[in-house]
Protein backbone atom coordinates (compact mmCIF):
# COMPACT_ATOMS: atom_id res chain seq x y z
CA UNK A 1 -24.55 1.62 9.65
CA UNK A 2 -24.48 0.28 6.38
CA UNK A 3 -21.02 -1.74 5.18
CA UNK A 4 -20.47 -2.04 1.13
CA UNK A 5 -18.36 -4.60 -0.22
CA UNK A 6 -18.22 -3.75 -3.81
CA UNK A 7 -15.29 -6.35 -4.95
CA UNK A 8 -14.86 -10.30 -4.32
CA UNK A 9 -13.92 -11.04 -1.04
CA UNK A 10 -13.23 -14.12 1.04
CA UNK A 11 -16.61 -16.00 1.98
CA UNK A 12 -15.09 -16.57 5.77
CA UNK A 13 -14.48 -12.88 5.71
CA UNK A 14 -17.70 -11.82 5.29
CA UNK A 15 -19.35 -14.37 7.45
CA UNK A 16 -16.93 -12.81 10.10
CA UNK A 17 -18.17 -8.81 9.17
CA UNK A 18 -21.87 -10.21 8.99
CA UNK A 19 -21.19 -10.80 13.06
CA UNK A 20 -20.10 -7.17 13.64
CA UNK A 21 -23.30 -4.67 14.16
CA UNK A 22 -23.28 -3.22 11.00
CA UNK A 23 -25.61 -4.34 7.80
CA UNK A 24 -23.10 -6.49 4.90
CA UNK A 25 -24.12 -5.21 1.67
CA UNK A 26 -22.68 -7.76 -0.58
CA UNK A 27 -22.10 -6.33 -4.04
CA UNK A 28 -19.11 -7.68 -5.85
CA UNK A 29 -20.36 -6.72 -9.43
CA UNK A 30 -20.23 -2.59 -8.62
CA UNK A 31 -17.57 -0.66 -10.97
CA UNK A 32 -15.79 2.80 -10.90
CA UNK A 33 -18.41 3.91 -13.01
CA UNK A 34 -21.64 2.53 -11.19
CA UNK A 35 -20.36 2.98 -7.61
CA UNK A 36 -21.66 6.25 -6.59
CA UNK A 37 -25.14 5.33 -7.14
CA UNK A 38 -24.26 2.58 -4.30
CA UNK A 39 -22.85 4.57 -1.50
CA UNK A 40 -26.44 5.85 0.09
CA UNK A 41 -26.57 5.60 3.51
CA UNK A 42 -23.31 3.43 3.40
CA UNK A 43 -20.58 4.24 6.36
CA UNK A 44 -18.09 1.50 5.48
CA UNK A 45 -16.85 0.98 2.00
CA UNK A 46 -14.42 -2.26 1.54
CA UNK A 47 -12.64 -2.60 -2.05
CA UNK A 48 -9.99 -4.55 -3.84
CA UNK A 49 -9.76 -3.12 -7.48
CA UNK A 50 -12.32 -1.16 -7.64
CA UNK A 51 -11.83 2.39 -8.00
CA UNK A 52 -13.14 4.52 -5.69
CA UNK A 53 -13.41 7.97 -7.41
CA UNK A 54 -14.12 12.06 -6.34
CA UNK A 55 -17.97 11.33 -7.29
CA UNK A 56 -18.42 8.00 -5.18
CA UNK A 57 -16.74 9.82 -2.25
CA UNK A 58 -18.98 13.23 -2.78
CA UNK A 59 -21.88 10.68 -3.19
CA UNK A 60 -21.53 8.91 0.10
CA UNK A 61 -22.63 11.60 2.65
CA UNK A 62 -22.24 9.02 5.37
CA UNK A 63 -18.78 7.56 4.64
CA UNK A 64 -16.75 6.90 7.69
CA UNK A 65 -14.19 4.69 6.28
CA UNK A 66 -12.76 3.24 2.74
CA UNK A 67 -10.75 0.09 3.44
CA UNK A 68 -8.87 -1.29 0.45
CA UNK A 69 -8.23 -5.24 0.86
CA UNK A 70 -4.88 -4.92 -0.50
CA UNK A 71 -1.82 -2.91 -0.10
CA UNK A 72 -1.78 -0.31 -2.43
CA UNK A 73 -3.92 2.19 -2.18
CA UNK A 74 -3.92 4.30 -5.86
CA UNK A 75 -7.14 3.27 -6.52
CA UNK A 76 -8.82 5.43 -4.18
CA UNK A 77 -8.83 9.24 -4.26
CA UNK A 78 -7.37 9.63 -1.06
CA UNK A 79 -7.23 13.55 -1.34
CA UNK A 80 -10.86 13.88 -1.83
CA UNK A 81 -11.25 11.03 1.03
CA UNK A 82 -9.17 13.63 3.35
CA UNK A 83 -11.08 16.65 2.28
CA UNK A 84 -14.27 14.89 3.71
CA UNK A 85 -12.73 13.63 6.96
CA UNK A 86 -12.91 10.00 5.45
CA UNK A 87 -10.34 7.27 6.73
CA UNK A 88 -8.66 5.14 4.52
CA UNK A 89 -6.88 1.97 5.50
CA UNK A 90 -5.36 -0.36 3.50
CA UNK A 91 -3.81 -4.40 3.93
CA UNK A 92 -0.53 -4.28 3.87
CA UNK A 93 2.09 -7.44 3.42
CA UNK A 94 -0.79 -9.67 3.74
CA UNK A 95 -0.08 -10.77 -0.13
CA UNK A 96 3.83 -10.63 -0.09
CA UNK A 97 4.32 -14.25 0.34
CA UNK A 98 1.90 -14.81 -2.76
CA UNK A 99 3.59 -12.14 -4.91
CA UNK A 100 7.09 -13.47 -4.43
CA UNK A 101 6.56 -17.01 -5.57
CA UNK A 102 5.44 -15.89 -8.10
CA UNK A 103 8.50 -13.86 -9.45
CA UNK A 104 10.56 -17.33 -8.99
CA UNK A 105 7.79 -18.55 -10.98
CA UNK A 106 8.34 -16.05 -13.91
CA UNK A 107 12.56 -16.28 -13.11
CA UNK A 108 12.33 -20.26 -13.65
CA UNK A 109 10.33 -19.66 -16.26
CA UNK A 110 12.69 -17.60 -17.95
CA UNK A 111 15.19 -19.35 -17.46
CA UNK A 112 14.11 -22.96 -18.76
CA UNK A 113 11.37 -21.23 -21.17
CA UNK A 114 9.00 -23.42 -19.53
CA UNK A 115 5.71 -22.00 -21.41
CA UNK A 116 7.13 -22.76 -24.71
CA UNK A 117 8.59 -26.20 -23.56
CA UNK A 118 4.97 -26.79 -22.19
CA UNK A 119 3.37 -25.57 -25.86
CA UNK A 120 6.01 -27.10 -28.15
CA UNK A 121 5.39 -30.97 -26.47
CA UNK A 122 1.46 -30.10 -26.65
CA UNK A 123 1.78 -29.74 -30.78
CA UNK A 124 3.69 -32.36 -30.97
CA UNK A 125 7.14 -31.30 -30.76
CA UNK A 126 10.26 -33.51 -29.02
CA UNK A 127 12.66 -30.52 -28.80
CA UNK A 128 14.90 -31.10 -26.02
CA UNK A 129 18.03 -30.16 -27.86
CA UNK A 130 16.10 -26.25 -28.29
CA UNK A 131 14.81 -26.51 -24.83
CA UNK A 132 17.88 -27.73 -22.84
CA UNK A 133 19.76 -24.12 -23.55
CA UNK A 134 19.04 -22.78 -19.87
CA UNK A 135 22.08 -21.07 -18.09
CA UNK A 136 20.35 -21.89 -14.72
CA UNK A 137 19.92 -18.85 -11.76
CA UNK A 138 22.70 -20.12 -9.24
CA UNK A 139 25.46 -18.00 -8.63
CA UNK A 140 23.81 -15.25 -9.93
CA UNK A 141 22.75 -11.86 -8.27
CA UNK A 142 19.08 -10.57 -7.83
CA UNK A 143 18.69 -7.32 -7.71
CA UNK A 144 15.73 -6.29 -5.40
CA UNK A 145 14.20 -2.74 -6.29
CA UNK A 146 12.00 -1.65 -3.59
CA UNK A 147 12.45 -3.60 0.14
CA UNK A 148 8.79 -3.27 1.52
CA UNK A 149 6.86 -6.73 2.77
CA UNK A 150 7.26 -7.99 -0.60
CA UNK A 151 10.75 -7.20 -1.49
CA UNK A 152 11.81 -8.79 1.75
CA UNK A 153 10.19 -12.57 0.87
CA UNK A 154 11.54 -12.21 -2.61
CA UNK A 155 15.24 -11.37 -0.44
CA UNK A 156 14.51 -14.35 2.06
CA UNK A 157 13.94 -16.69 -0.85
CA UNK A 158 17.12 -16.25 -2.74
CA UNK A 159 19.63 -18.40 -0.90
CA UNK A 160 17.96 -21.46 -1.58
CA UNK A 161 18.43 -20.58 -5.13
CA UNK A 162 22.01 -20.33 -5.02
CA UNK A 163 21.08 -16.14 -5.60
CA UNK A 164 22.83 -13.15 -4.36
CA UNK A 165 20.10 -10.65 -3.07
CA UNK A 166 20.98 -6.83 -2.86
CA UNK A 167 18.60 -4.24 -2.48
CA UNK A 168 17.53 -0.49 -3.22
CA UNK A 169 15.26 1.70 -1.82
CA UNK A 170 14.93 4.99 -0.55
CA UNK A 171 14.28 4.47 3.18
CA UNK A 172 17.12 1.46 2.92
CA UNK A 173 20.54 1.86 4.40
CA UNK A 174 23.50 0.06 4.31
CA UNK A 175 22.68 -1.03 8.08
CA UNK A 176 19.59 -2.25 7.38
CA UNK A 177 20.43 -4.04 4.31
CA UNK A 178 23.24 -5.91 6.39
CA UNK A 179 20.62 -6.73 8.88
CA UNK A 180 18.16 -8.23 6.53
CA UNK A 181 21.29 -10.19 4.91
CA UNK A 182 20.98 -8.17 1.36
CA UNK A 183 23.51 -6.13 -0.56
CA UNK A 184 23.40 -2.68 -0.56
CA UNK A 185 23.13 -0.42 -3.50
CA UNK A 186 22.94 3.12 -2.98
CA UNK A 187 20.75 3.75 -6.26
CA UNK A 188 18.16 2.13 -8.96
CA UNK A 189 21.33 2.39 -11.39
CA UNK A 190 23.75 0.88 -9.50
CA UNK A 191 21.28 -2.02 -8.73
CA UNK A 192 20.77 -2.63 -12.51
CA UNK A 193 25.02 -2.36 -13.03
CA UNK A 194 25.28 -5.38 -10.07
CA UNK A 195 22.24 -7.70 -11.91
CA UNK A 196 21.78 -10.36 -13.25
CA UNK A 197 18.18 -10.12 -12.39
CA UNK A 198 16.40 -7.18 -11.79
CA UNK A 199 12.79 -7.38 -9.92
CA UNK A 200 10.64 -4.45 -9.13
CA UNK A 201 8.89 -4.00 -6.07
CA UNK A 202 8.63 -0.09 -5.50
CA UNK A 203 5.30 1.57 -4.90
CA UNK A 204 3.80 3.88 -7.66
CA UNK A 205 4.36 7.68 -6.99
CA UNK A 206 5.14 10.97 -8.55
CA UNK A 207 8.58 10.01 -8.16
CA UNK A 208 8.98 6.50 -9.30
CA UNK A 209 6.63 7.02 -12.36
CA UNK A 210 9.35 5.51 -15.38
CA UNK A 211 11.79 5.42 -12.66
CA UNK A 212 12.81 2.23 -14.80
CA UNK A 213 14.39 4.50 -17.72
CA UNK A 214 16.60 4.05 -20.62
CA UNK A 215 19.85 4.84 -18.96
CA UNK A 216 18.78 2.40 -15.88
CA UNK A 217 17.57 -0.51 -18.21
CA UNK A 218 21.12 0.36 -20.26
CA UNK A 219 22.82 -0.69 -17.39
CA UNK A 220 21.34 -4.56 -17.46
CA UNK A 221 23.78 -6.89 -19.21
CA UNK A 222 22.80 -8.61 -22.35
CA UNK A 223 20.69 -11.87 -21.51
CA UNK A 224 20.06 -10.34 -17.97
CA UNK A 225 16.35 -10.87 -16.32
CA UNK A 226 13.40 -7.90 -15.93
CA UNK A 227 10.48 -9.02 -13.64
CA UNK A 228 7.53 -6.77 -13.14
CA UNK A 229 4.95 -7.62 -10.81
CA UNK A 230 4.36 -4.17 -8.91
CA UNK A 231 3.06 -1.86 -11.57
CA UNK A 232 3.16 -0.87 -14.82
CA UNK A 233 3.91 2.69 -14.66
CA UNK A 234 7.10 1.71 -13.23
CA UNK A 235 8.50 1.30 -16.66
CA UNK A 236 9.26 3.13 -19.70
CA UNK A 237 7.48 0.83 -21.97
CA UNK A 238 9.28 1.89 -25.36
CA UNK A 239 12.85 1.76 -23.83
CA UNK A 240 11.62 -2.09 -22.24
CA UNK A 241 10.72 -3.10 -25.63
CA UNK A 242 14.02 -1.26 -27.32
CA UNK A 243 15.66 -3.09 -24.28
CA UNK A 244 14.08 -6.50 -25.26
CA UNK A 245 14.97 -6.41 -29.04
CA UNK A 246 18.53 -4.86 -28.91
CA UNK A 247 19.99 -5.78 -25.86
CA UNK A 248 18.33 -9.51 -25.24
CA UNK A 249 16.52 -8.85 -22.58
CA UNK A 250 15.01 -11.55 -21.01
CA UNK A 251 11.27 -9.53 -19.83
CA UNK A 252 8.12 -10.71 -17.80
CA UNK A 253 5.69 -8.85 -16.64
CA UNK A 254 2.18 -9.59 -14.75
CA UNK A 255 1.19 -5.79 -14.85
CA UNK A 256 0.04 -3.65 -18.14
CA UNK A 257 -0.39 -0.20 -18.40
CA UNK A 258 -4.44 0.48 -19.33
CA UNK A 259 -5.00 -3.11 -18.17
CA UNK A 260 -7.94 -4.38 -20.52
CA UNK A 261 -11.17 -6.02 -19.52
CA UNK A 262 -11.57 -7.99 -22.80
CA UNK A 263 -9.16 -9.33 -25.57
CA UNK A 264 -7.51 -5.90 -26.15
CA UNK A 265 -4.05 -7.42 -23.87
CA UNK A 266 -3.03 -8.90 -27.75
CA UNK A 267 -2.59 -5.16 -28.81
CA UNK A 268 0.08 -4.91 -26.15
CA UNK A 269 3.12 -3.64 -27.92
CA UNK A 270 5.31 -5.57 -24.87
CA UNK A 271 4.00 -8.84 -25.60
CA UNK A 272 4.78 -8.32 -29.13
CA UNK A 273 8.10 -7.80 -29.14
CA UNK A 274 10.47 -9.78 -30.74
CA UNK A 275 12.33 -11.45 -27.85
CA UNK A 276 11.79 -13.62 -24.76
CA UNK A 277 8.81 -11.61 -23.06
CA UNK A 278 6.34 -13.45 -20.89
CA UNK A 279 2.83 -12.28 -19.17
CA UNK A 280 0.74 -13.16 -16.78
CA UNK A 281 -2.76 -11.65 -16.04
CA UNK A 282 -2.26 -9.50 -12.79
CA UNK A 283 -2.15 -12.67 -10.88
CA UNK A 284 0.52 -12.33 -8.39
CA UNK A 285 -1.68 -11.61 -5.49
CA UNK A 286 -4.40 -14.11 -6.85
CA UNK A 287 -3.81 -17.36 -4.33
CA UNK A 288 -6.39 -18.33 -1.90
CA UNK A 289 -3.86 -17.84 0.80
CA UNK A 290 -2.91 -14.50 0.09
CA UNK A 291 -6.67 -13.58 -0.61
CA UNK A 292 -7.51 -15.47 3.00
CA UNK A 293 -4.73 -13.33 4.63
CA UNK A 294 -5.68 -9.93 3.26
CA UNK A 295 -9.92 -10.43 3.91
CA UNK A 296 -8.96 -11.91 7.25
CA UNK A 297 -6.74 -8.22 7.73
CA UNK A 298 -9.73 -5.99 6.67
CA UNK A 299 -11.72 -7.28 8.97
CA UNK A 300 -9.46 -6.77 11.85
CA UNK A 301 -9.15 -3.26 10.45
CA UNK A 302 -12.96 -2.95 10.54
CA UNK A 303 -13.30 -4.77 13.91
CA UNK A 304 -11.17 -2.59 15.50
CA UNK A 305 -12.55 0.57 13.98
CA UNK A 306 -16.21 -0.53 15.16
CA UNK A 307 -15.63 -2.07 18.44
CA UNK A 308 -12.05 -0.64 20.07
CA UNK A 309 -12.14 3.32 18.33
CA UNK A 310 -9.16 2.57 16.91
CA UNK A 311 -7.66 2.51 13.13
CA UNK A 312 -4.98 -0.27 12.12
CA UNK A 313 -2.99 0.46 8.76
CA UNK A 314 -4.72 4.28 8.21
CA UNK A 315 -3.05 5.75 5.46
CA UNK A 316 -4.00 9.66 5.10
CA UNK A 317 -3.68 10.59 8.80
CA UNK A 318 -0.90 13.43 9.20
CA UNK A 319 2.28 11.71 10.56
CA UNK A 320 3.81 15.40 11.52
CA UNK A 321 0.98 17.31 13.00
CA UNK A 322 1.40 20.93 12.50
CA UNK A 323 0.54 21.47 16.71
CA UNK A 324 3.65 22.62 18.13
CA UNK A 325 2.01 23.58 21.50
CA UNK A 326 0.25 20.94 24.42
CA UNK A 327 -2.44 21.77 27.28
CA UNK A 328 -2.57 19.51 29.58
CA UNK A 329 -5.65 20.15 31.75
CA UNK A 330 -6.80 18.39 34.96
CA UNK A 331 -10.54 19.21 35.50
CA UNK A 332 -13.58 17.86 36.71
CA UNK A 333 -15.39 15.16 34.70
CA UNK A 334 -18.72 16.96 34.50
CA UNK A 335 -21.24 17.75 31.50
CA UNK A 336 -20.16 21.22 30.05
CA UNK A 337 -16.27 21.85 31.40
CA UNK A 338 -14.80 20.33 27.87
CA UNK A 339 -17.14 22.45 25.98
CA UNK A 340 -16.51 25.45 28.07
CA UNK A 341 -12.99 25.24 27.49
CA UNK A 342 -13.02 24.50 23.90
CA UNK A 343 -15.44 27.94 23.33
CA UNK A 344 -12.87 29.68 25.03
CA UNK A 345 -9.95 29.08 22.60
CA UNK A 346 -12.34 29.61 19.70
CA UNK A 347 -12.63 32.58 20.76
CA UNK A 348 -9.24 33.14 21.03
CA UNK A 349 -8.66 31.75 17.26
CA UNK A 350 -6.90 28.44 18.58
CA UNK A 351 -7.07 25.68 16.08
CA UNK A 352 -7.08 22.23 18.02
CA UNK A 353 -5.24 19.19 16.36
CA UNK A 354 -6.27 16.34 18.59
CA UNK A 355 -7.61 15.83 21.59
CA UNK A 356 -6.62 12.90 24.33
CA UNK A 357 -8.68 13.20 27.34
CA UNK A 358 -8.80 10.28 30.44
CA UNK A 359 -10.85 9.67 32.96
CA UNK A 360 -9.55 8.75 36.56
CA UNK A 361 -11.72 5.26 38.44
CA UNK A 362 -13.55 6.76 41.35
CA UNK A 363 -12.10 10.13 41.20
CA UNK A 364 -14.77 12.17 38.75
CA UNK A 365 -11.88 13.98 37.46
CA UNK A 366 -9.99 13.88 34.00
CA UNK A 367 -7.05 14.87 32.33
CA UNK A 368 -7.08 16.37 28.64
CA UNK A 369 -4.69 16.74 26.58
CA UNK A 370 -5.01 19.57 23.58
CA UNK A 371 -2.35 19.46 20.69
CA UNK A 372 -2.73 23.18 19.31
CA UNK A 373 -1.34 25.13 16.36
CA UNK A 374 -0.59 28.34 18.02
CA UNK A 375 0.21 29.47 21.62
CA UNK A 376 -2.55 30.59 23.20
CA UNK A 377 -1.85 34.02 25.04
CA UNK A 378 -1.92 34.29 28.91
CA UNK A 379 -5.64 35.94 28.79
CA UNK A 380 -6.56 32.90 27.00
CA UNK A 381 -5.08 30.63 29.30
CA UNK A 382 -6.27 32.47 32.61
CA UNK A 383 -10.08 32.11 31.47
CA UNK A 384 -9.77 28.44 31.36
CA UNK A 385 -8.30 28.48 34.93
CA UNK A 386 -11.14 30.65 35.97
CA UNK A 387 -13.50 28.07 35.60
CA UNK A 388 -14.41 26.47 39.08
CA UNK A 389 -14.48 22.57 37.05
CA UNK A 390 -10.58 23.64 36.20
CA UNK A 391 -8.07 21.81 38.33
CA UNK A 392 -4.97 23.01 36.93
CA UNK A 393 -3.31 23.72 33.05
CA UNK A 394 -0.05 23.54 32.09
CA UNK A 395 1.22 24.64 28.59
CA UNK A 396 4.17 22.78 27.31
CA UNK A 397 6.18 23.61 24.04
CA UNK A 398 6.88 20.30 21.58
CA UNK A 399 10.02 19.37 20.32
CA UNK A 400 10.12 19.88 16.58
CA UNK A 401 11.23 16.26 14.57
CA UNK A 402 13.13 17.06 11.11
């Protein structure tokens, strides 16, 4: 089986895949656009920014697996993925730690104007006086938008900065919030109304596309903080920049919608507004540790898949299987009983979910386990037991989870 790494990764992680019995394909210079014309023969496909489109996956008639080296996963086409019975895993948390210091990074910055301290003194300028006008971040209150991996290290960080965390989300609850020693706000408005500094952290879906609106960024005192580092298409860009130059507020970002792979960033209409905005270039998850930490995660992920059968961190695996029905079937471990069985409810129309069977030491008999969507009728079930390898079959109804 072939393995394609078609981003940068971690030299020590590849030495460590190069000891697993596939064959490393090393190609860190493969785009969206040239990728499909990789994927022959391929079975494992590792990425970190890459995008992995509908045509690379209908390309790669051997794909087992797409593992993205990071934590989110938008940059794969996970639908068409599922449609061909293709895994996808990602890394997640591994680059939480790296993410959050930098969003005190940008804060500070903020704050004390650091970047044009830094370029004022390097043409020349003495201008403490200007650069002395900080209100400083203690006492303050941080709000915390999103409370995955890396909302949580921004949250554990803000005591030692004198900050008052609280938190939104919408998995969060007021007893978890008091757990993890955060406020609690029960909505992305109300978070803005507590702030002094507001930090995003929420994944990119249907639902939190512009989440950051007009009416929420209305909400932010004058002078208050905006920190992006999740992703772009968070934010209403025109009511940010209407935010910036009206209200005063204090903006930086290390995301871009359209993120350009040249000089085209100076077009940005955000980084020309007039008001304090800073950027960075997508660099939050950029520090050897983090980088370390997520390579050393895929290939765990990978090892696992390869060597124990198992998938860590699979992402497009059903959570609420539609099987409301289990056979449990003690039989004897012999070529042919499975098989006879399983042509016996297709005959009967019965879809099969998943399968769990186990073998007993020095017994030659096994136990099987069949989720399945419908209830198979009493003729159905008394042709399984009429096979002499059948032990015994029970049927037993699931519980249905809301």
């Amino acid at each position: 089986m072939r393995l394609l790494i078609a981003d940068k990764l971690h030299t020590r992680a590849i030495e460590e895949l190069r000891a697993l019995p596939v064959d490393v394909v090393y190609e860190p210079e493969v785009t969206k656009e040239t990728l499909d014309k990789h994927m022959s023969g391929v079975g494992i496909l590792v990425v970190r920014s890459t995008e992995v489109t509908a045509a690379a996956i209908e390309a790669a008639k051997q794909l087992n697996l797409i593992v993205r080296a990071g934590a989110a996963f938008g940059s794969i086409d996970v639908r068409a993925a599922s449609r061909k019975g293709i895994f996808v895993a990602n890394c997640p948390g591994k680059n939480a730690s790296a993410v959050a210091e930098l969003v005190y990074g940008l804060m500070i910055s903020l704050d004390r104007r650091i970047p044009d301290a830094v370029a004022a003194l390097r043409a020349g300028g003495w201008e403490r006086a200007e650069f002395s006008k900080a209100e400083g971040l203690s006492g303050k209150t941080l709000g915390i938008a999103g409370f995955g991996a890396i909302g949580r290290e921004v949250a554990a960080r803000a005591k030692a900065f004198g900050l008052t965390p609280i938190a939104w989300s919408r998995s969060l609850t007021p007893a978890k919030a008091a757990e993890a020693g955060v406020g609690y706000a029960a909505s992305l408005d109300e978070l803005a109304t507590r702030s002094n500094i507001l930090t995003m952290h929420l994944p990119l879906t249907d639902a939190t596309t512009k989440i950051v609106s007009r009416p929420v960024l209305s909400q932010l005192a004058p002078r208050s903080m905006f920190i992006n580092t999740a992703r772009a298409d968070l934010v209403d860009t025109d009511a940010l920049i209407e935010a910036v130059e009206k209200n005063k507020l204090r903006v930086a970002v290390d995301v871009y919608k359209d993120e350009p792979k040249g000089t085209s960033i100076y077009e940005n209409p955000l980084l020309k507004a007039k008001g304090l905005v800073y950027g960075t270039p997508h660099i939050a998850a950029a520090t050897d540790q983090a980088q370390l930490s997520v390579a050393t995660e895929a290939v765990r992920v990978i090892r696992s898949f390869l060597l124990e059968g198992t998938l860590p961190n699979v992402v497009n695996v059903s959570s609420a299987p539609s099987g409301r029905f289990q056979m449990v079937m003690r039989m004897a471990d012999k070529v042919g009983t499975f098989a006879n069985v399983l042509s016996v409810l297709k005959r009967h129309g019965i879809n099969v979910e998943e399968v769990h069977n186990t073998t007993f030491e020095h017994s030659g008999a096994a136990c099987a386990k069949l989720r399945i969507v419908t209830r198979p009728s009493e003729a159905c079930i008394s042709e399984i037991r009429a096979f002499e390898e059948v032990l015994h079959v029970d049927l037993i109804t699931l519980p249905i989870f809301a």
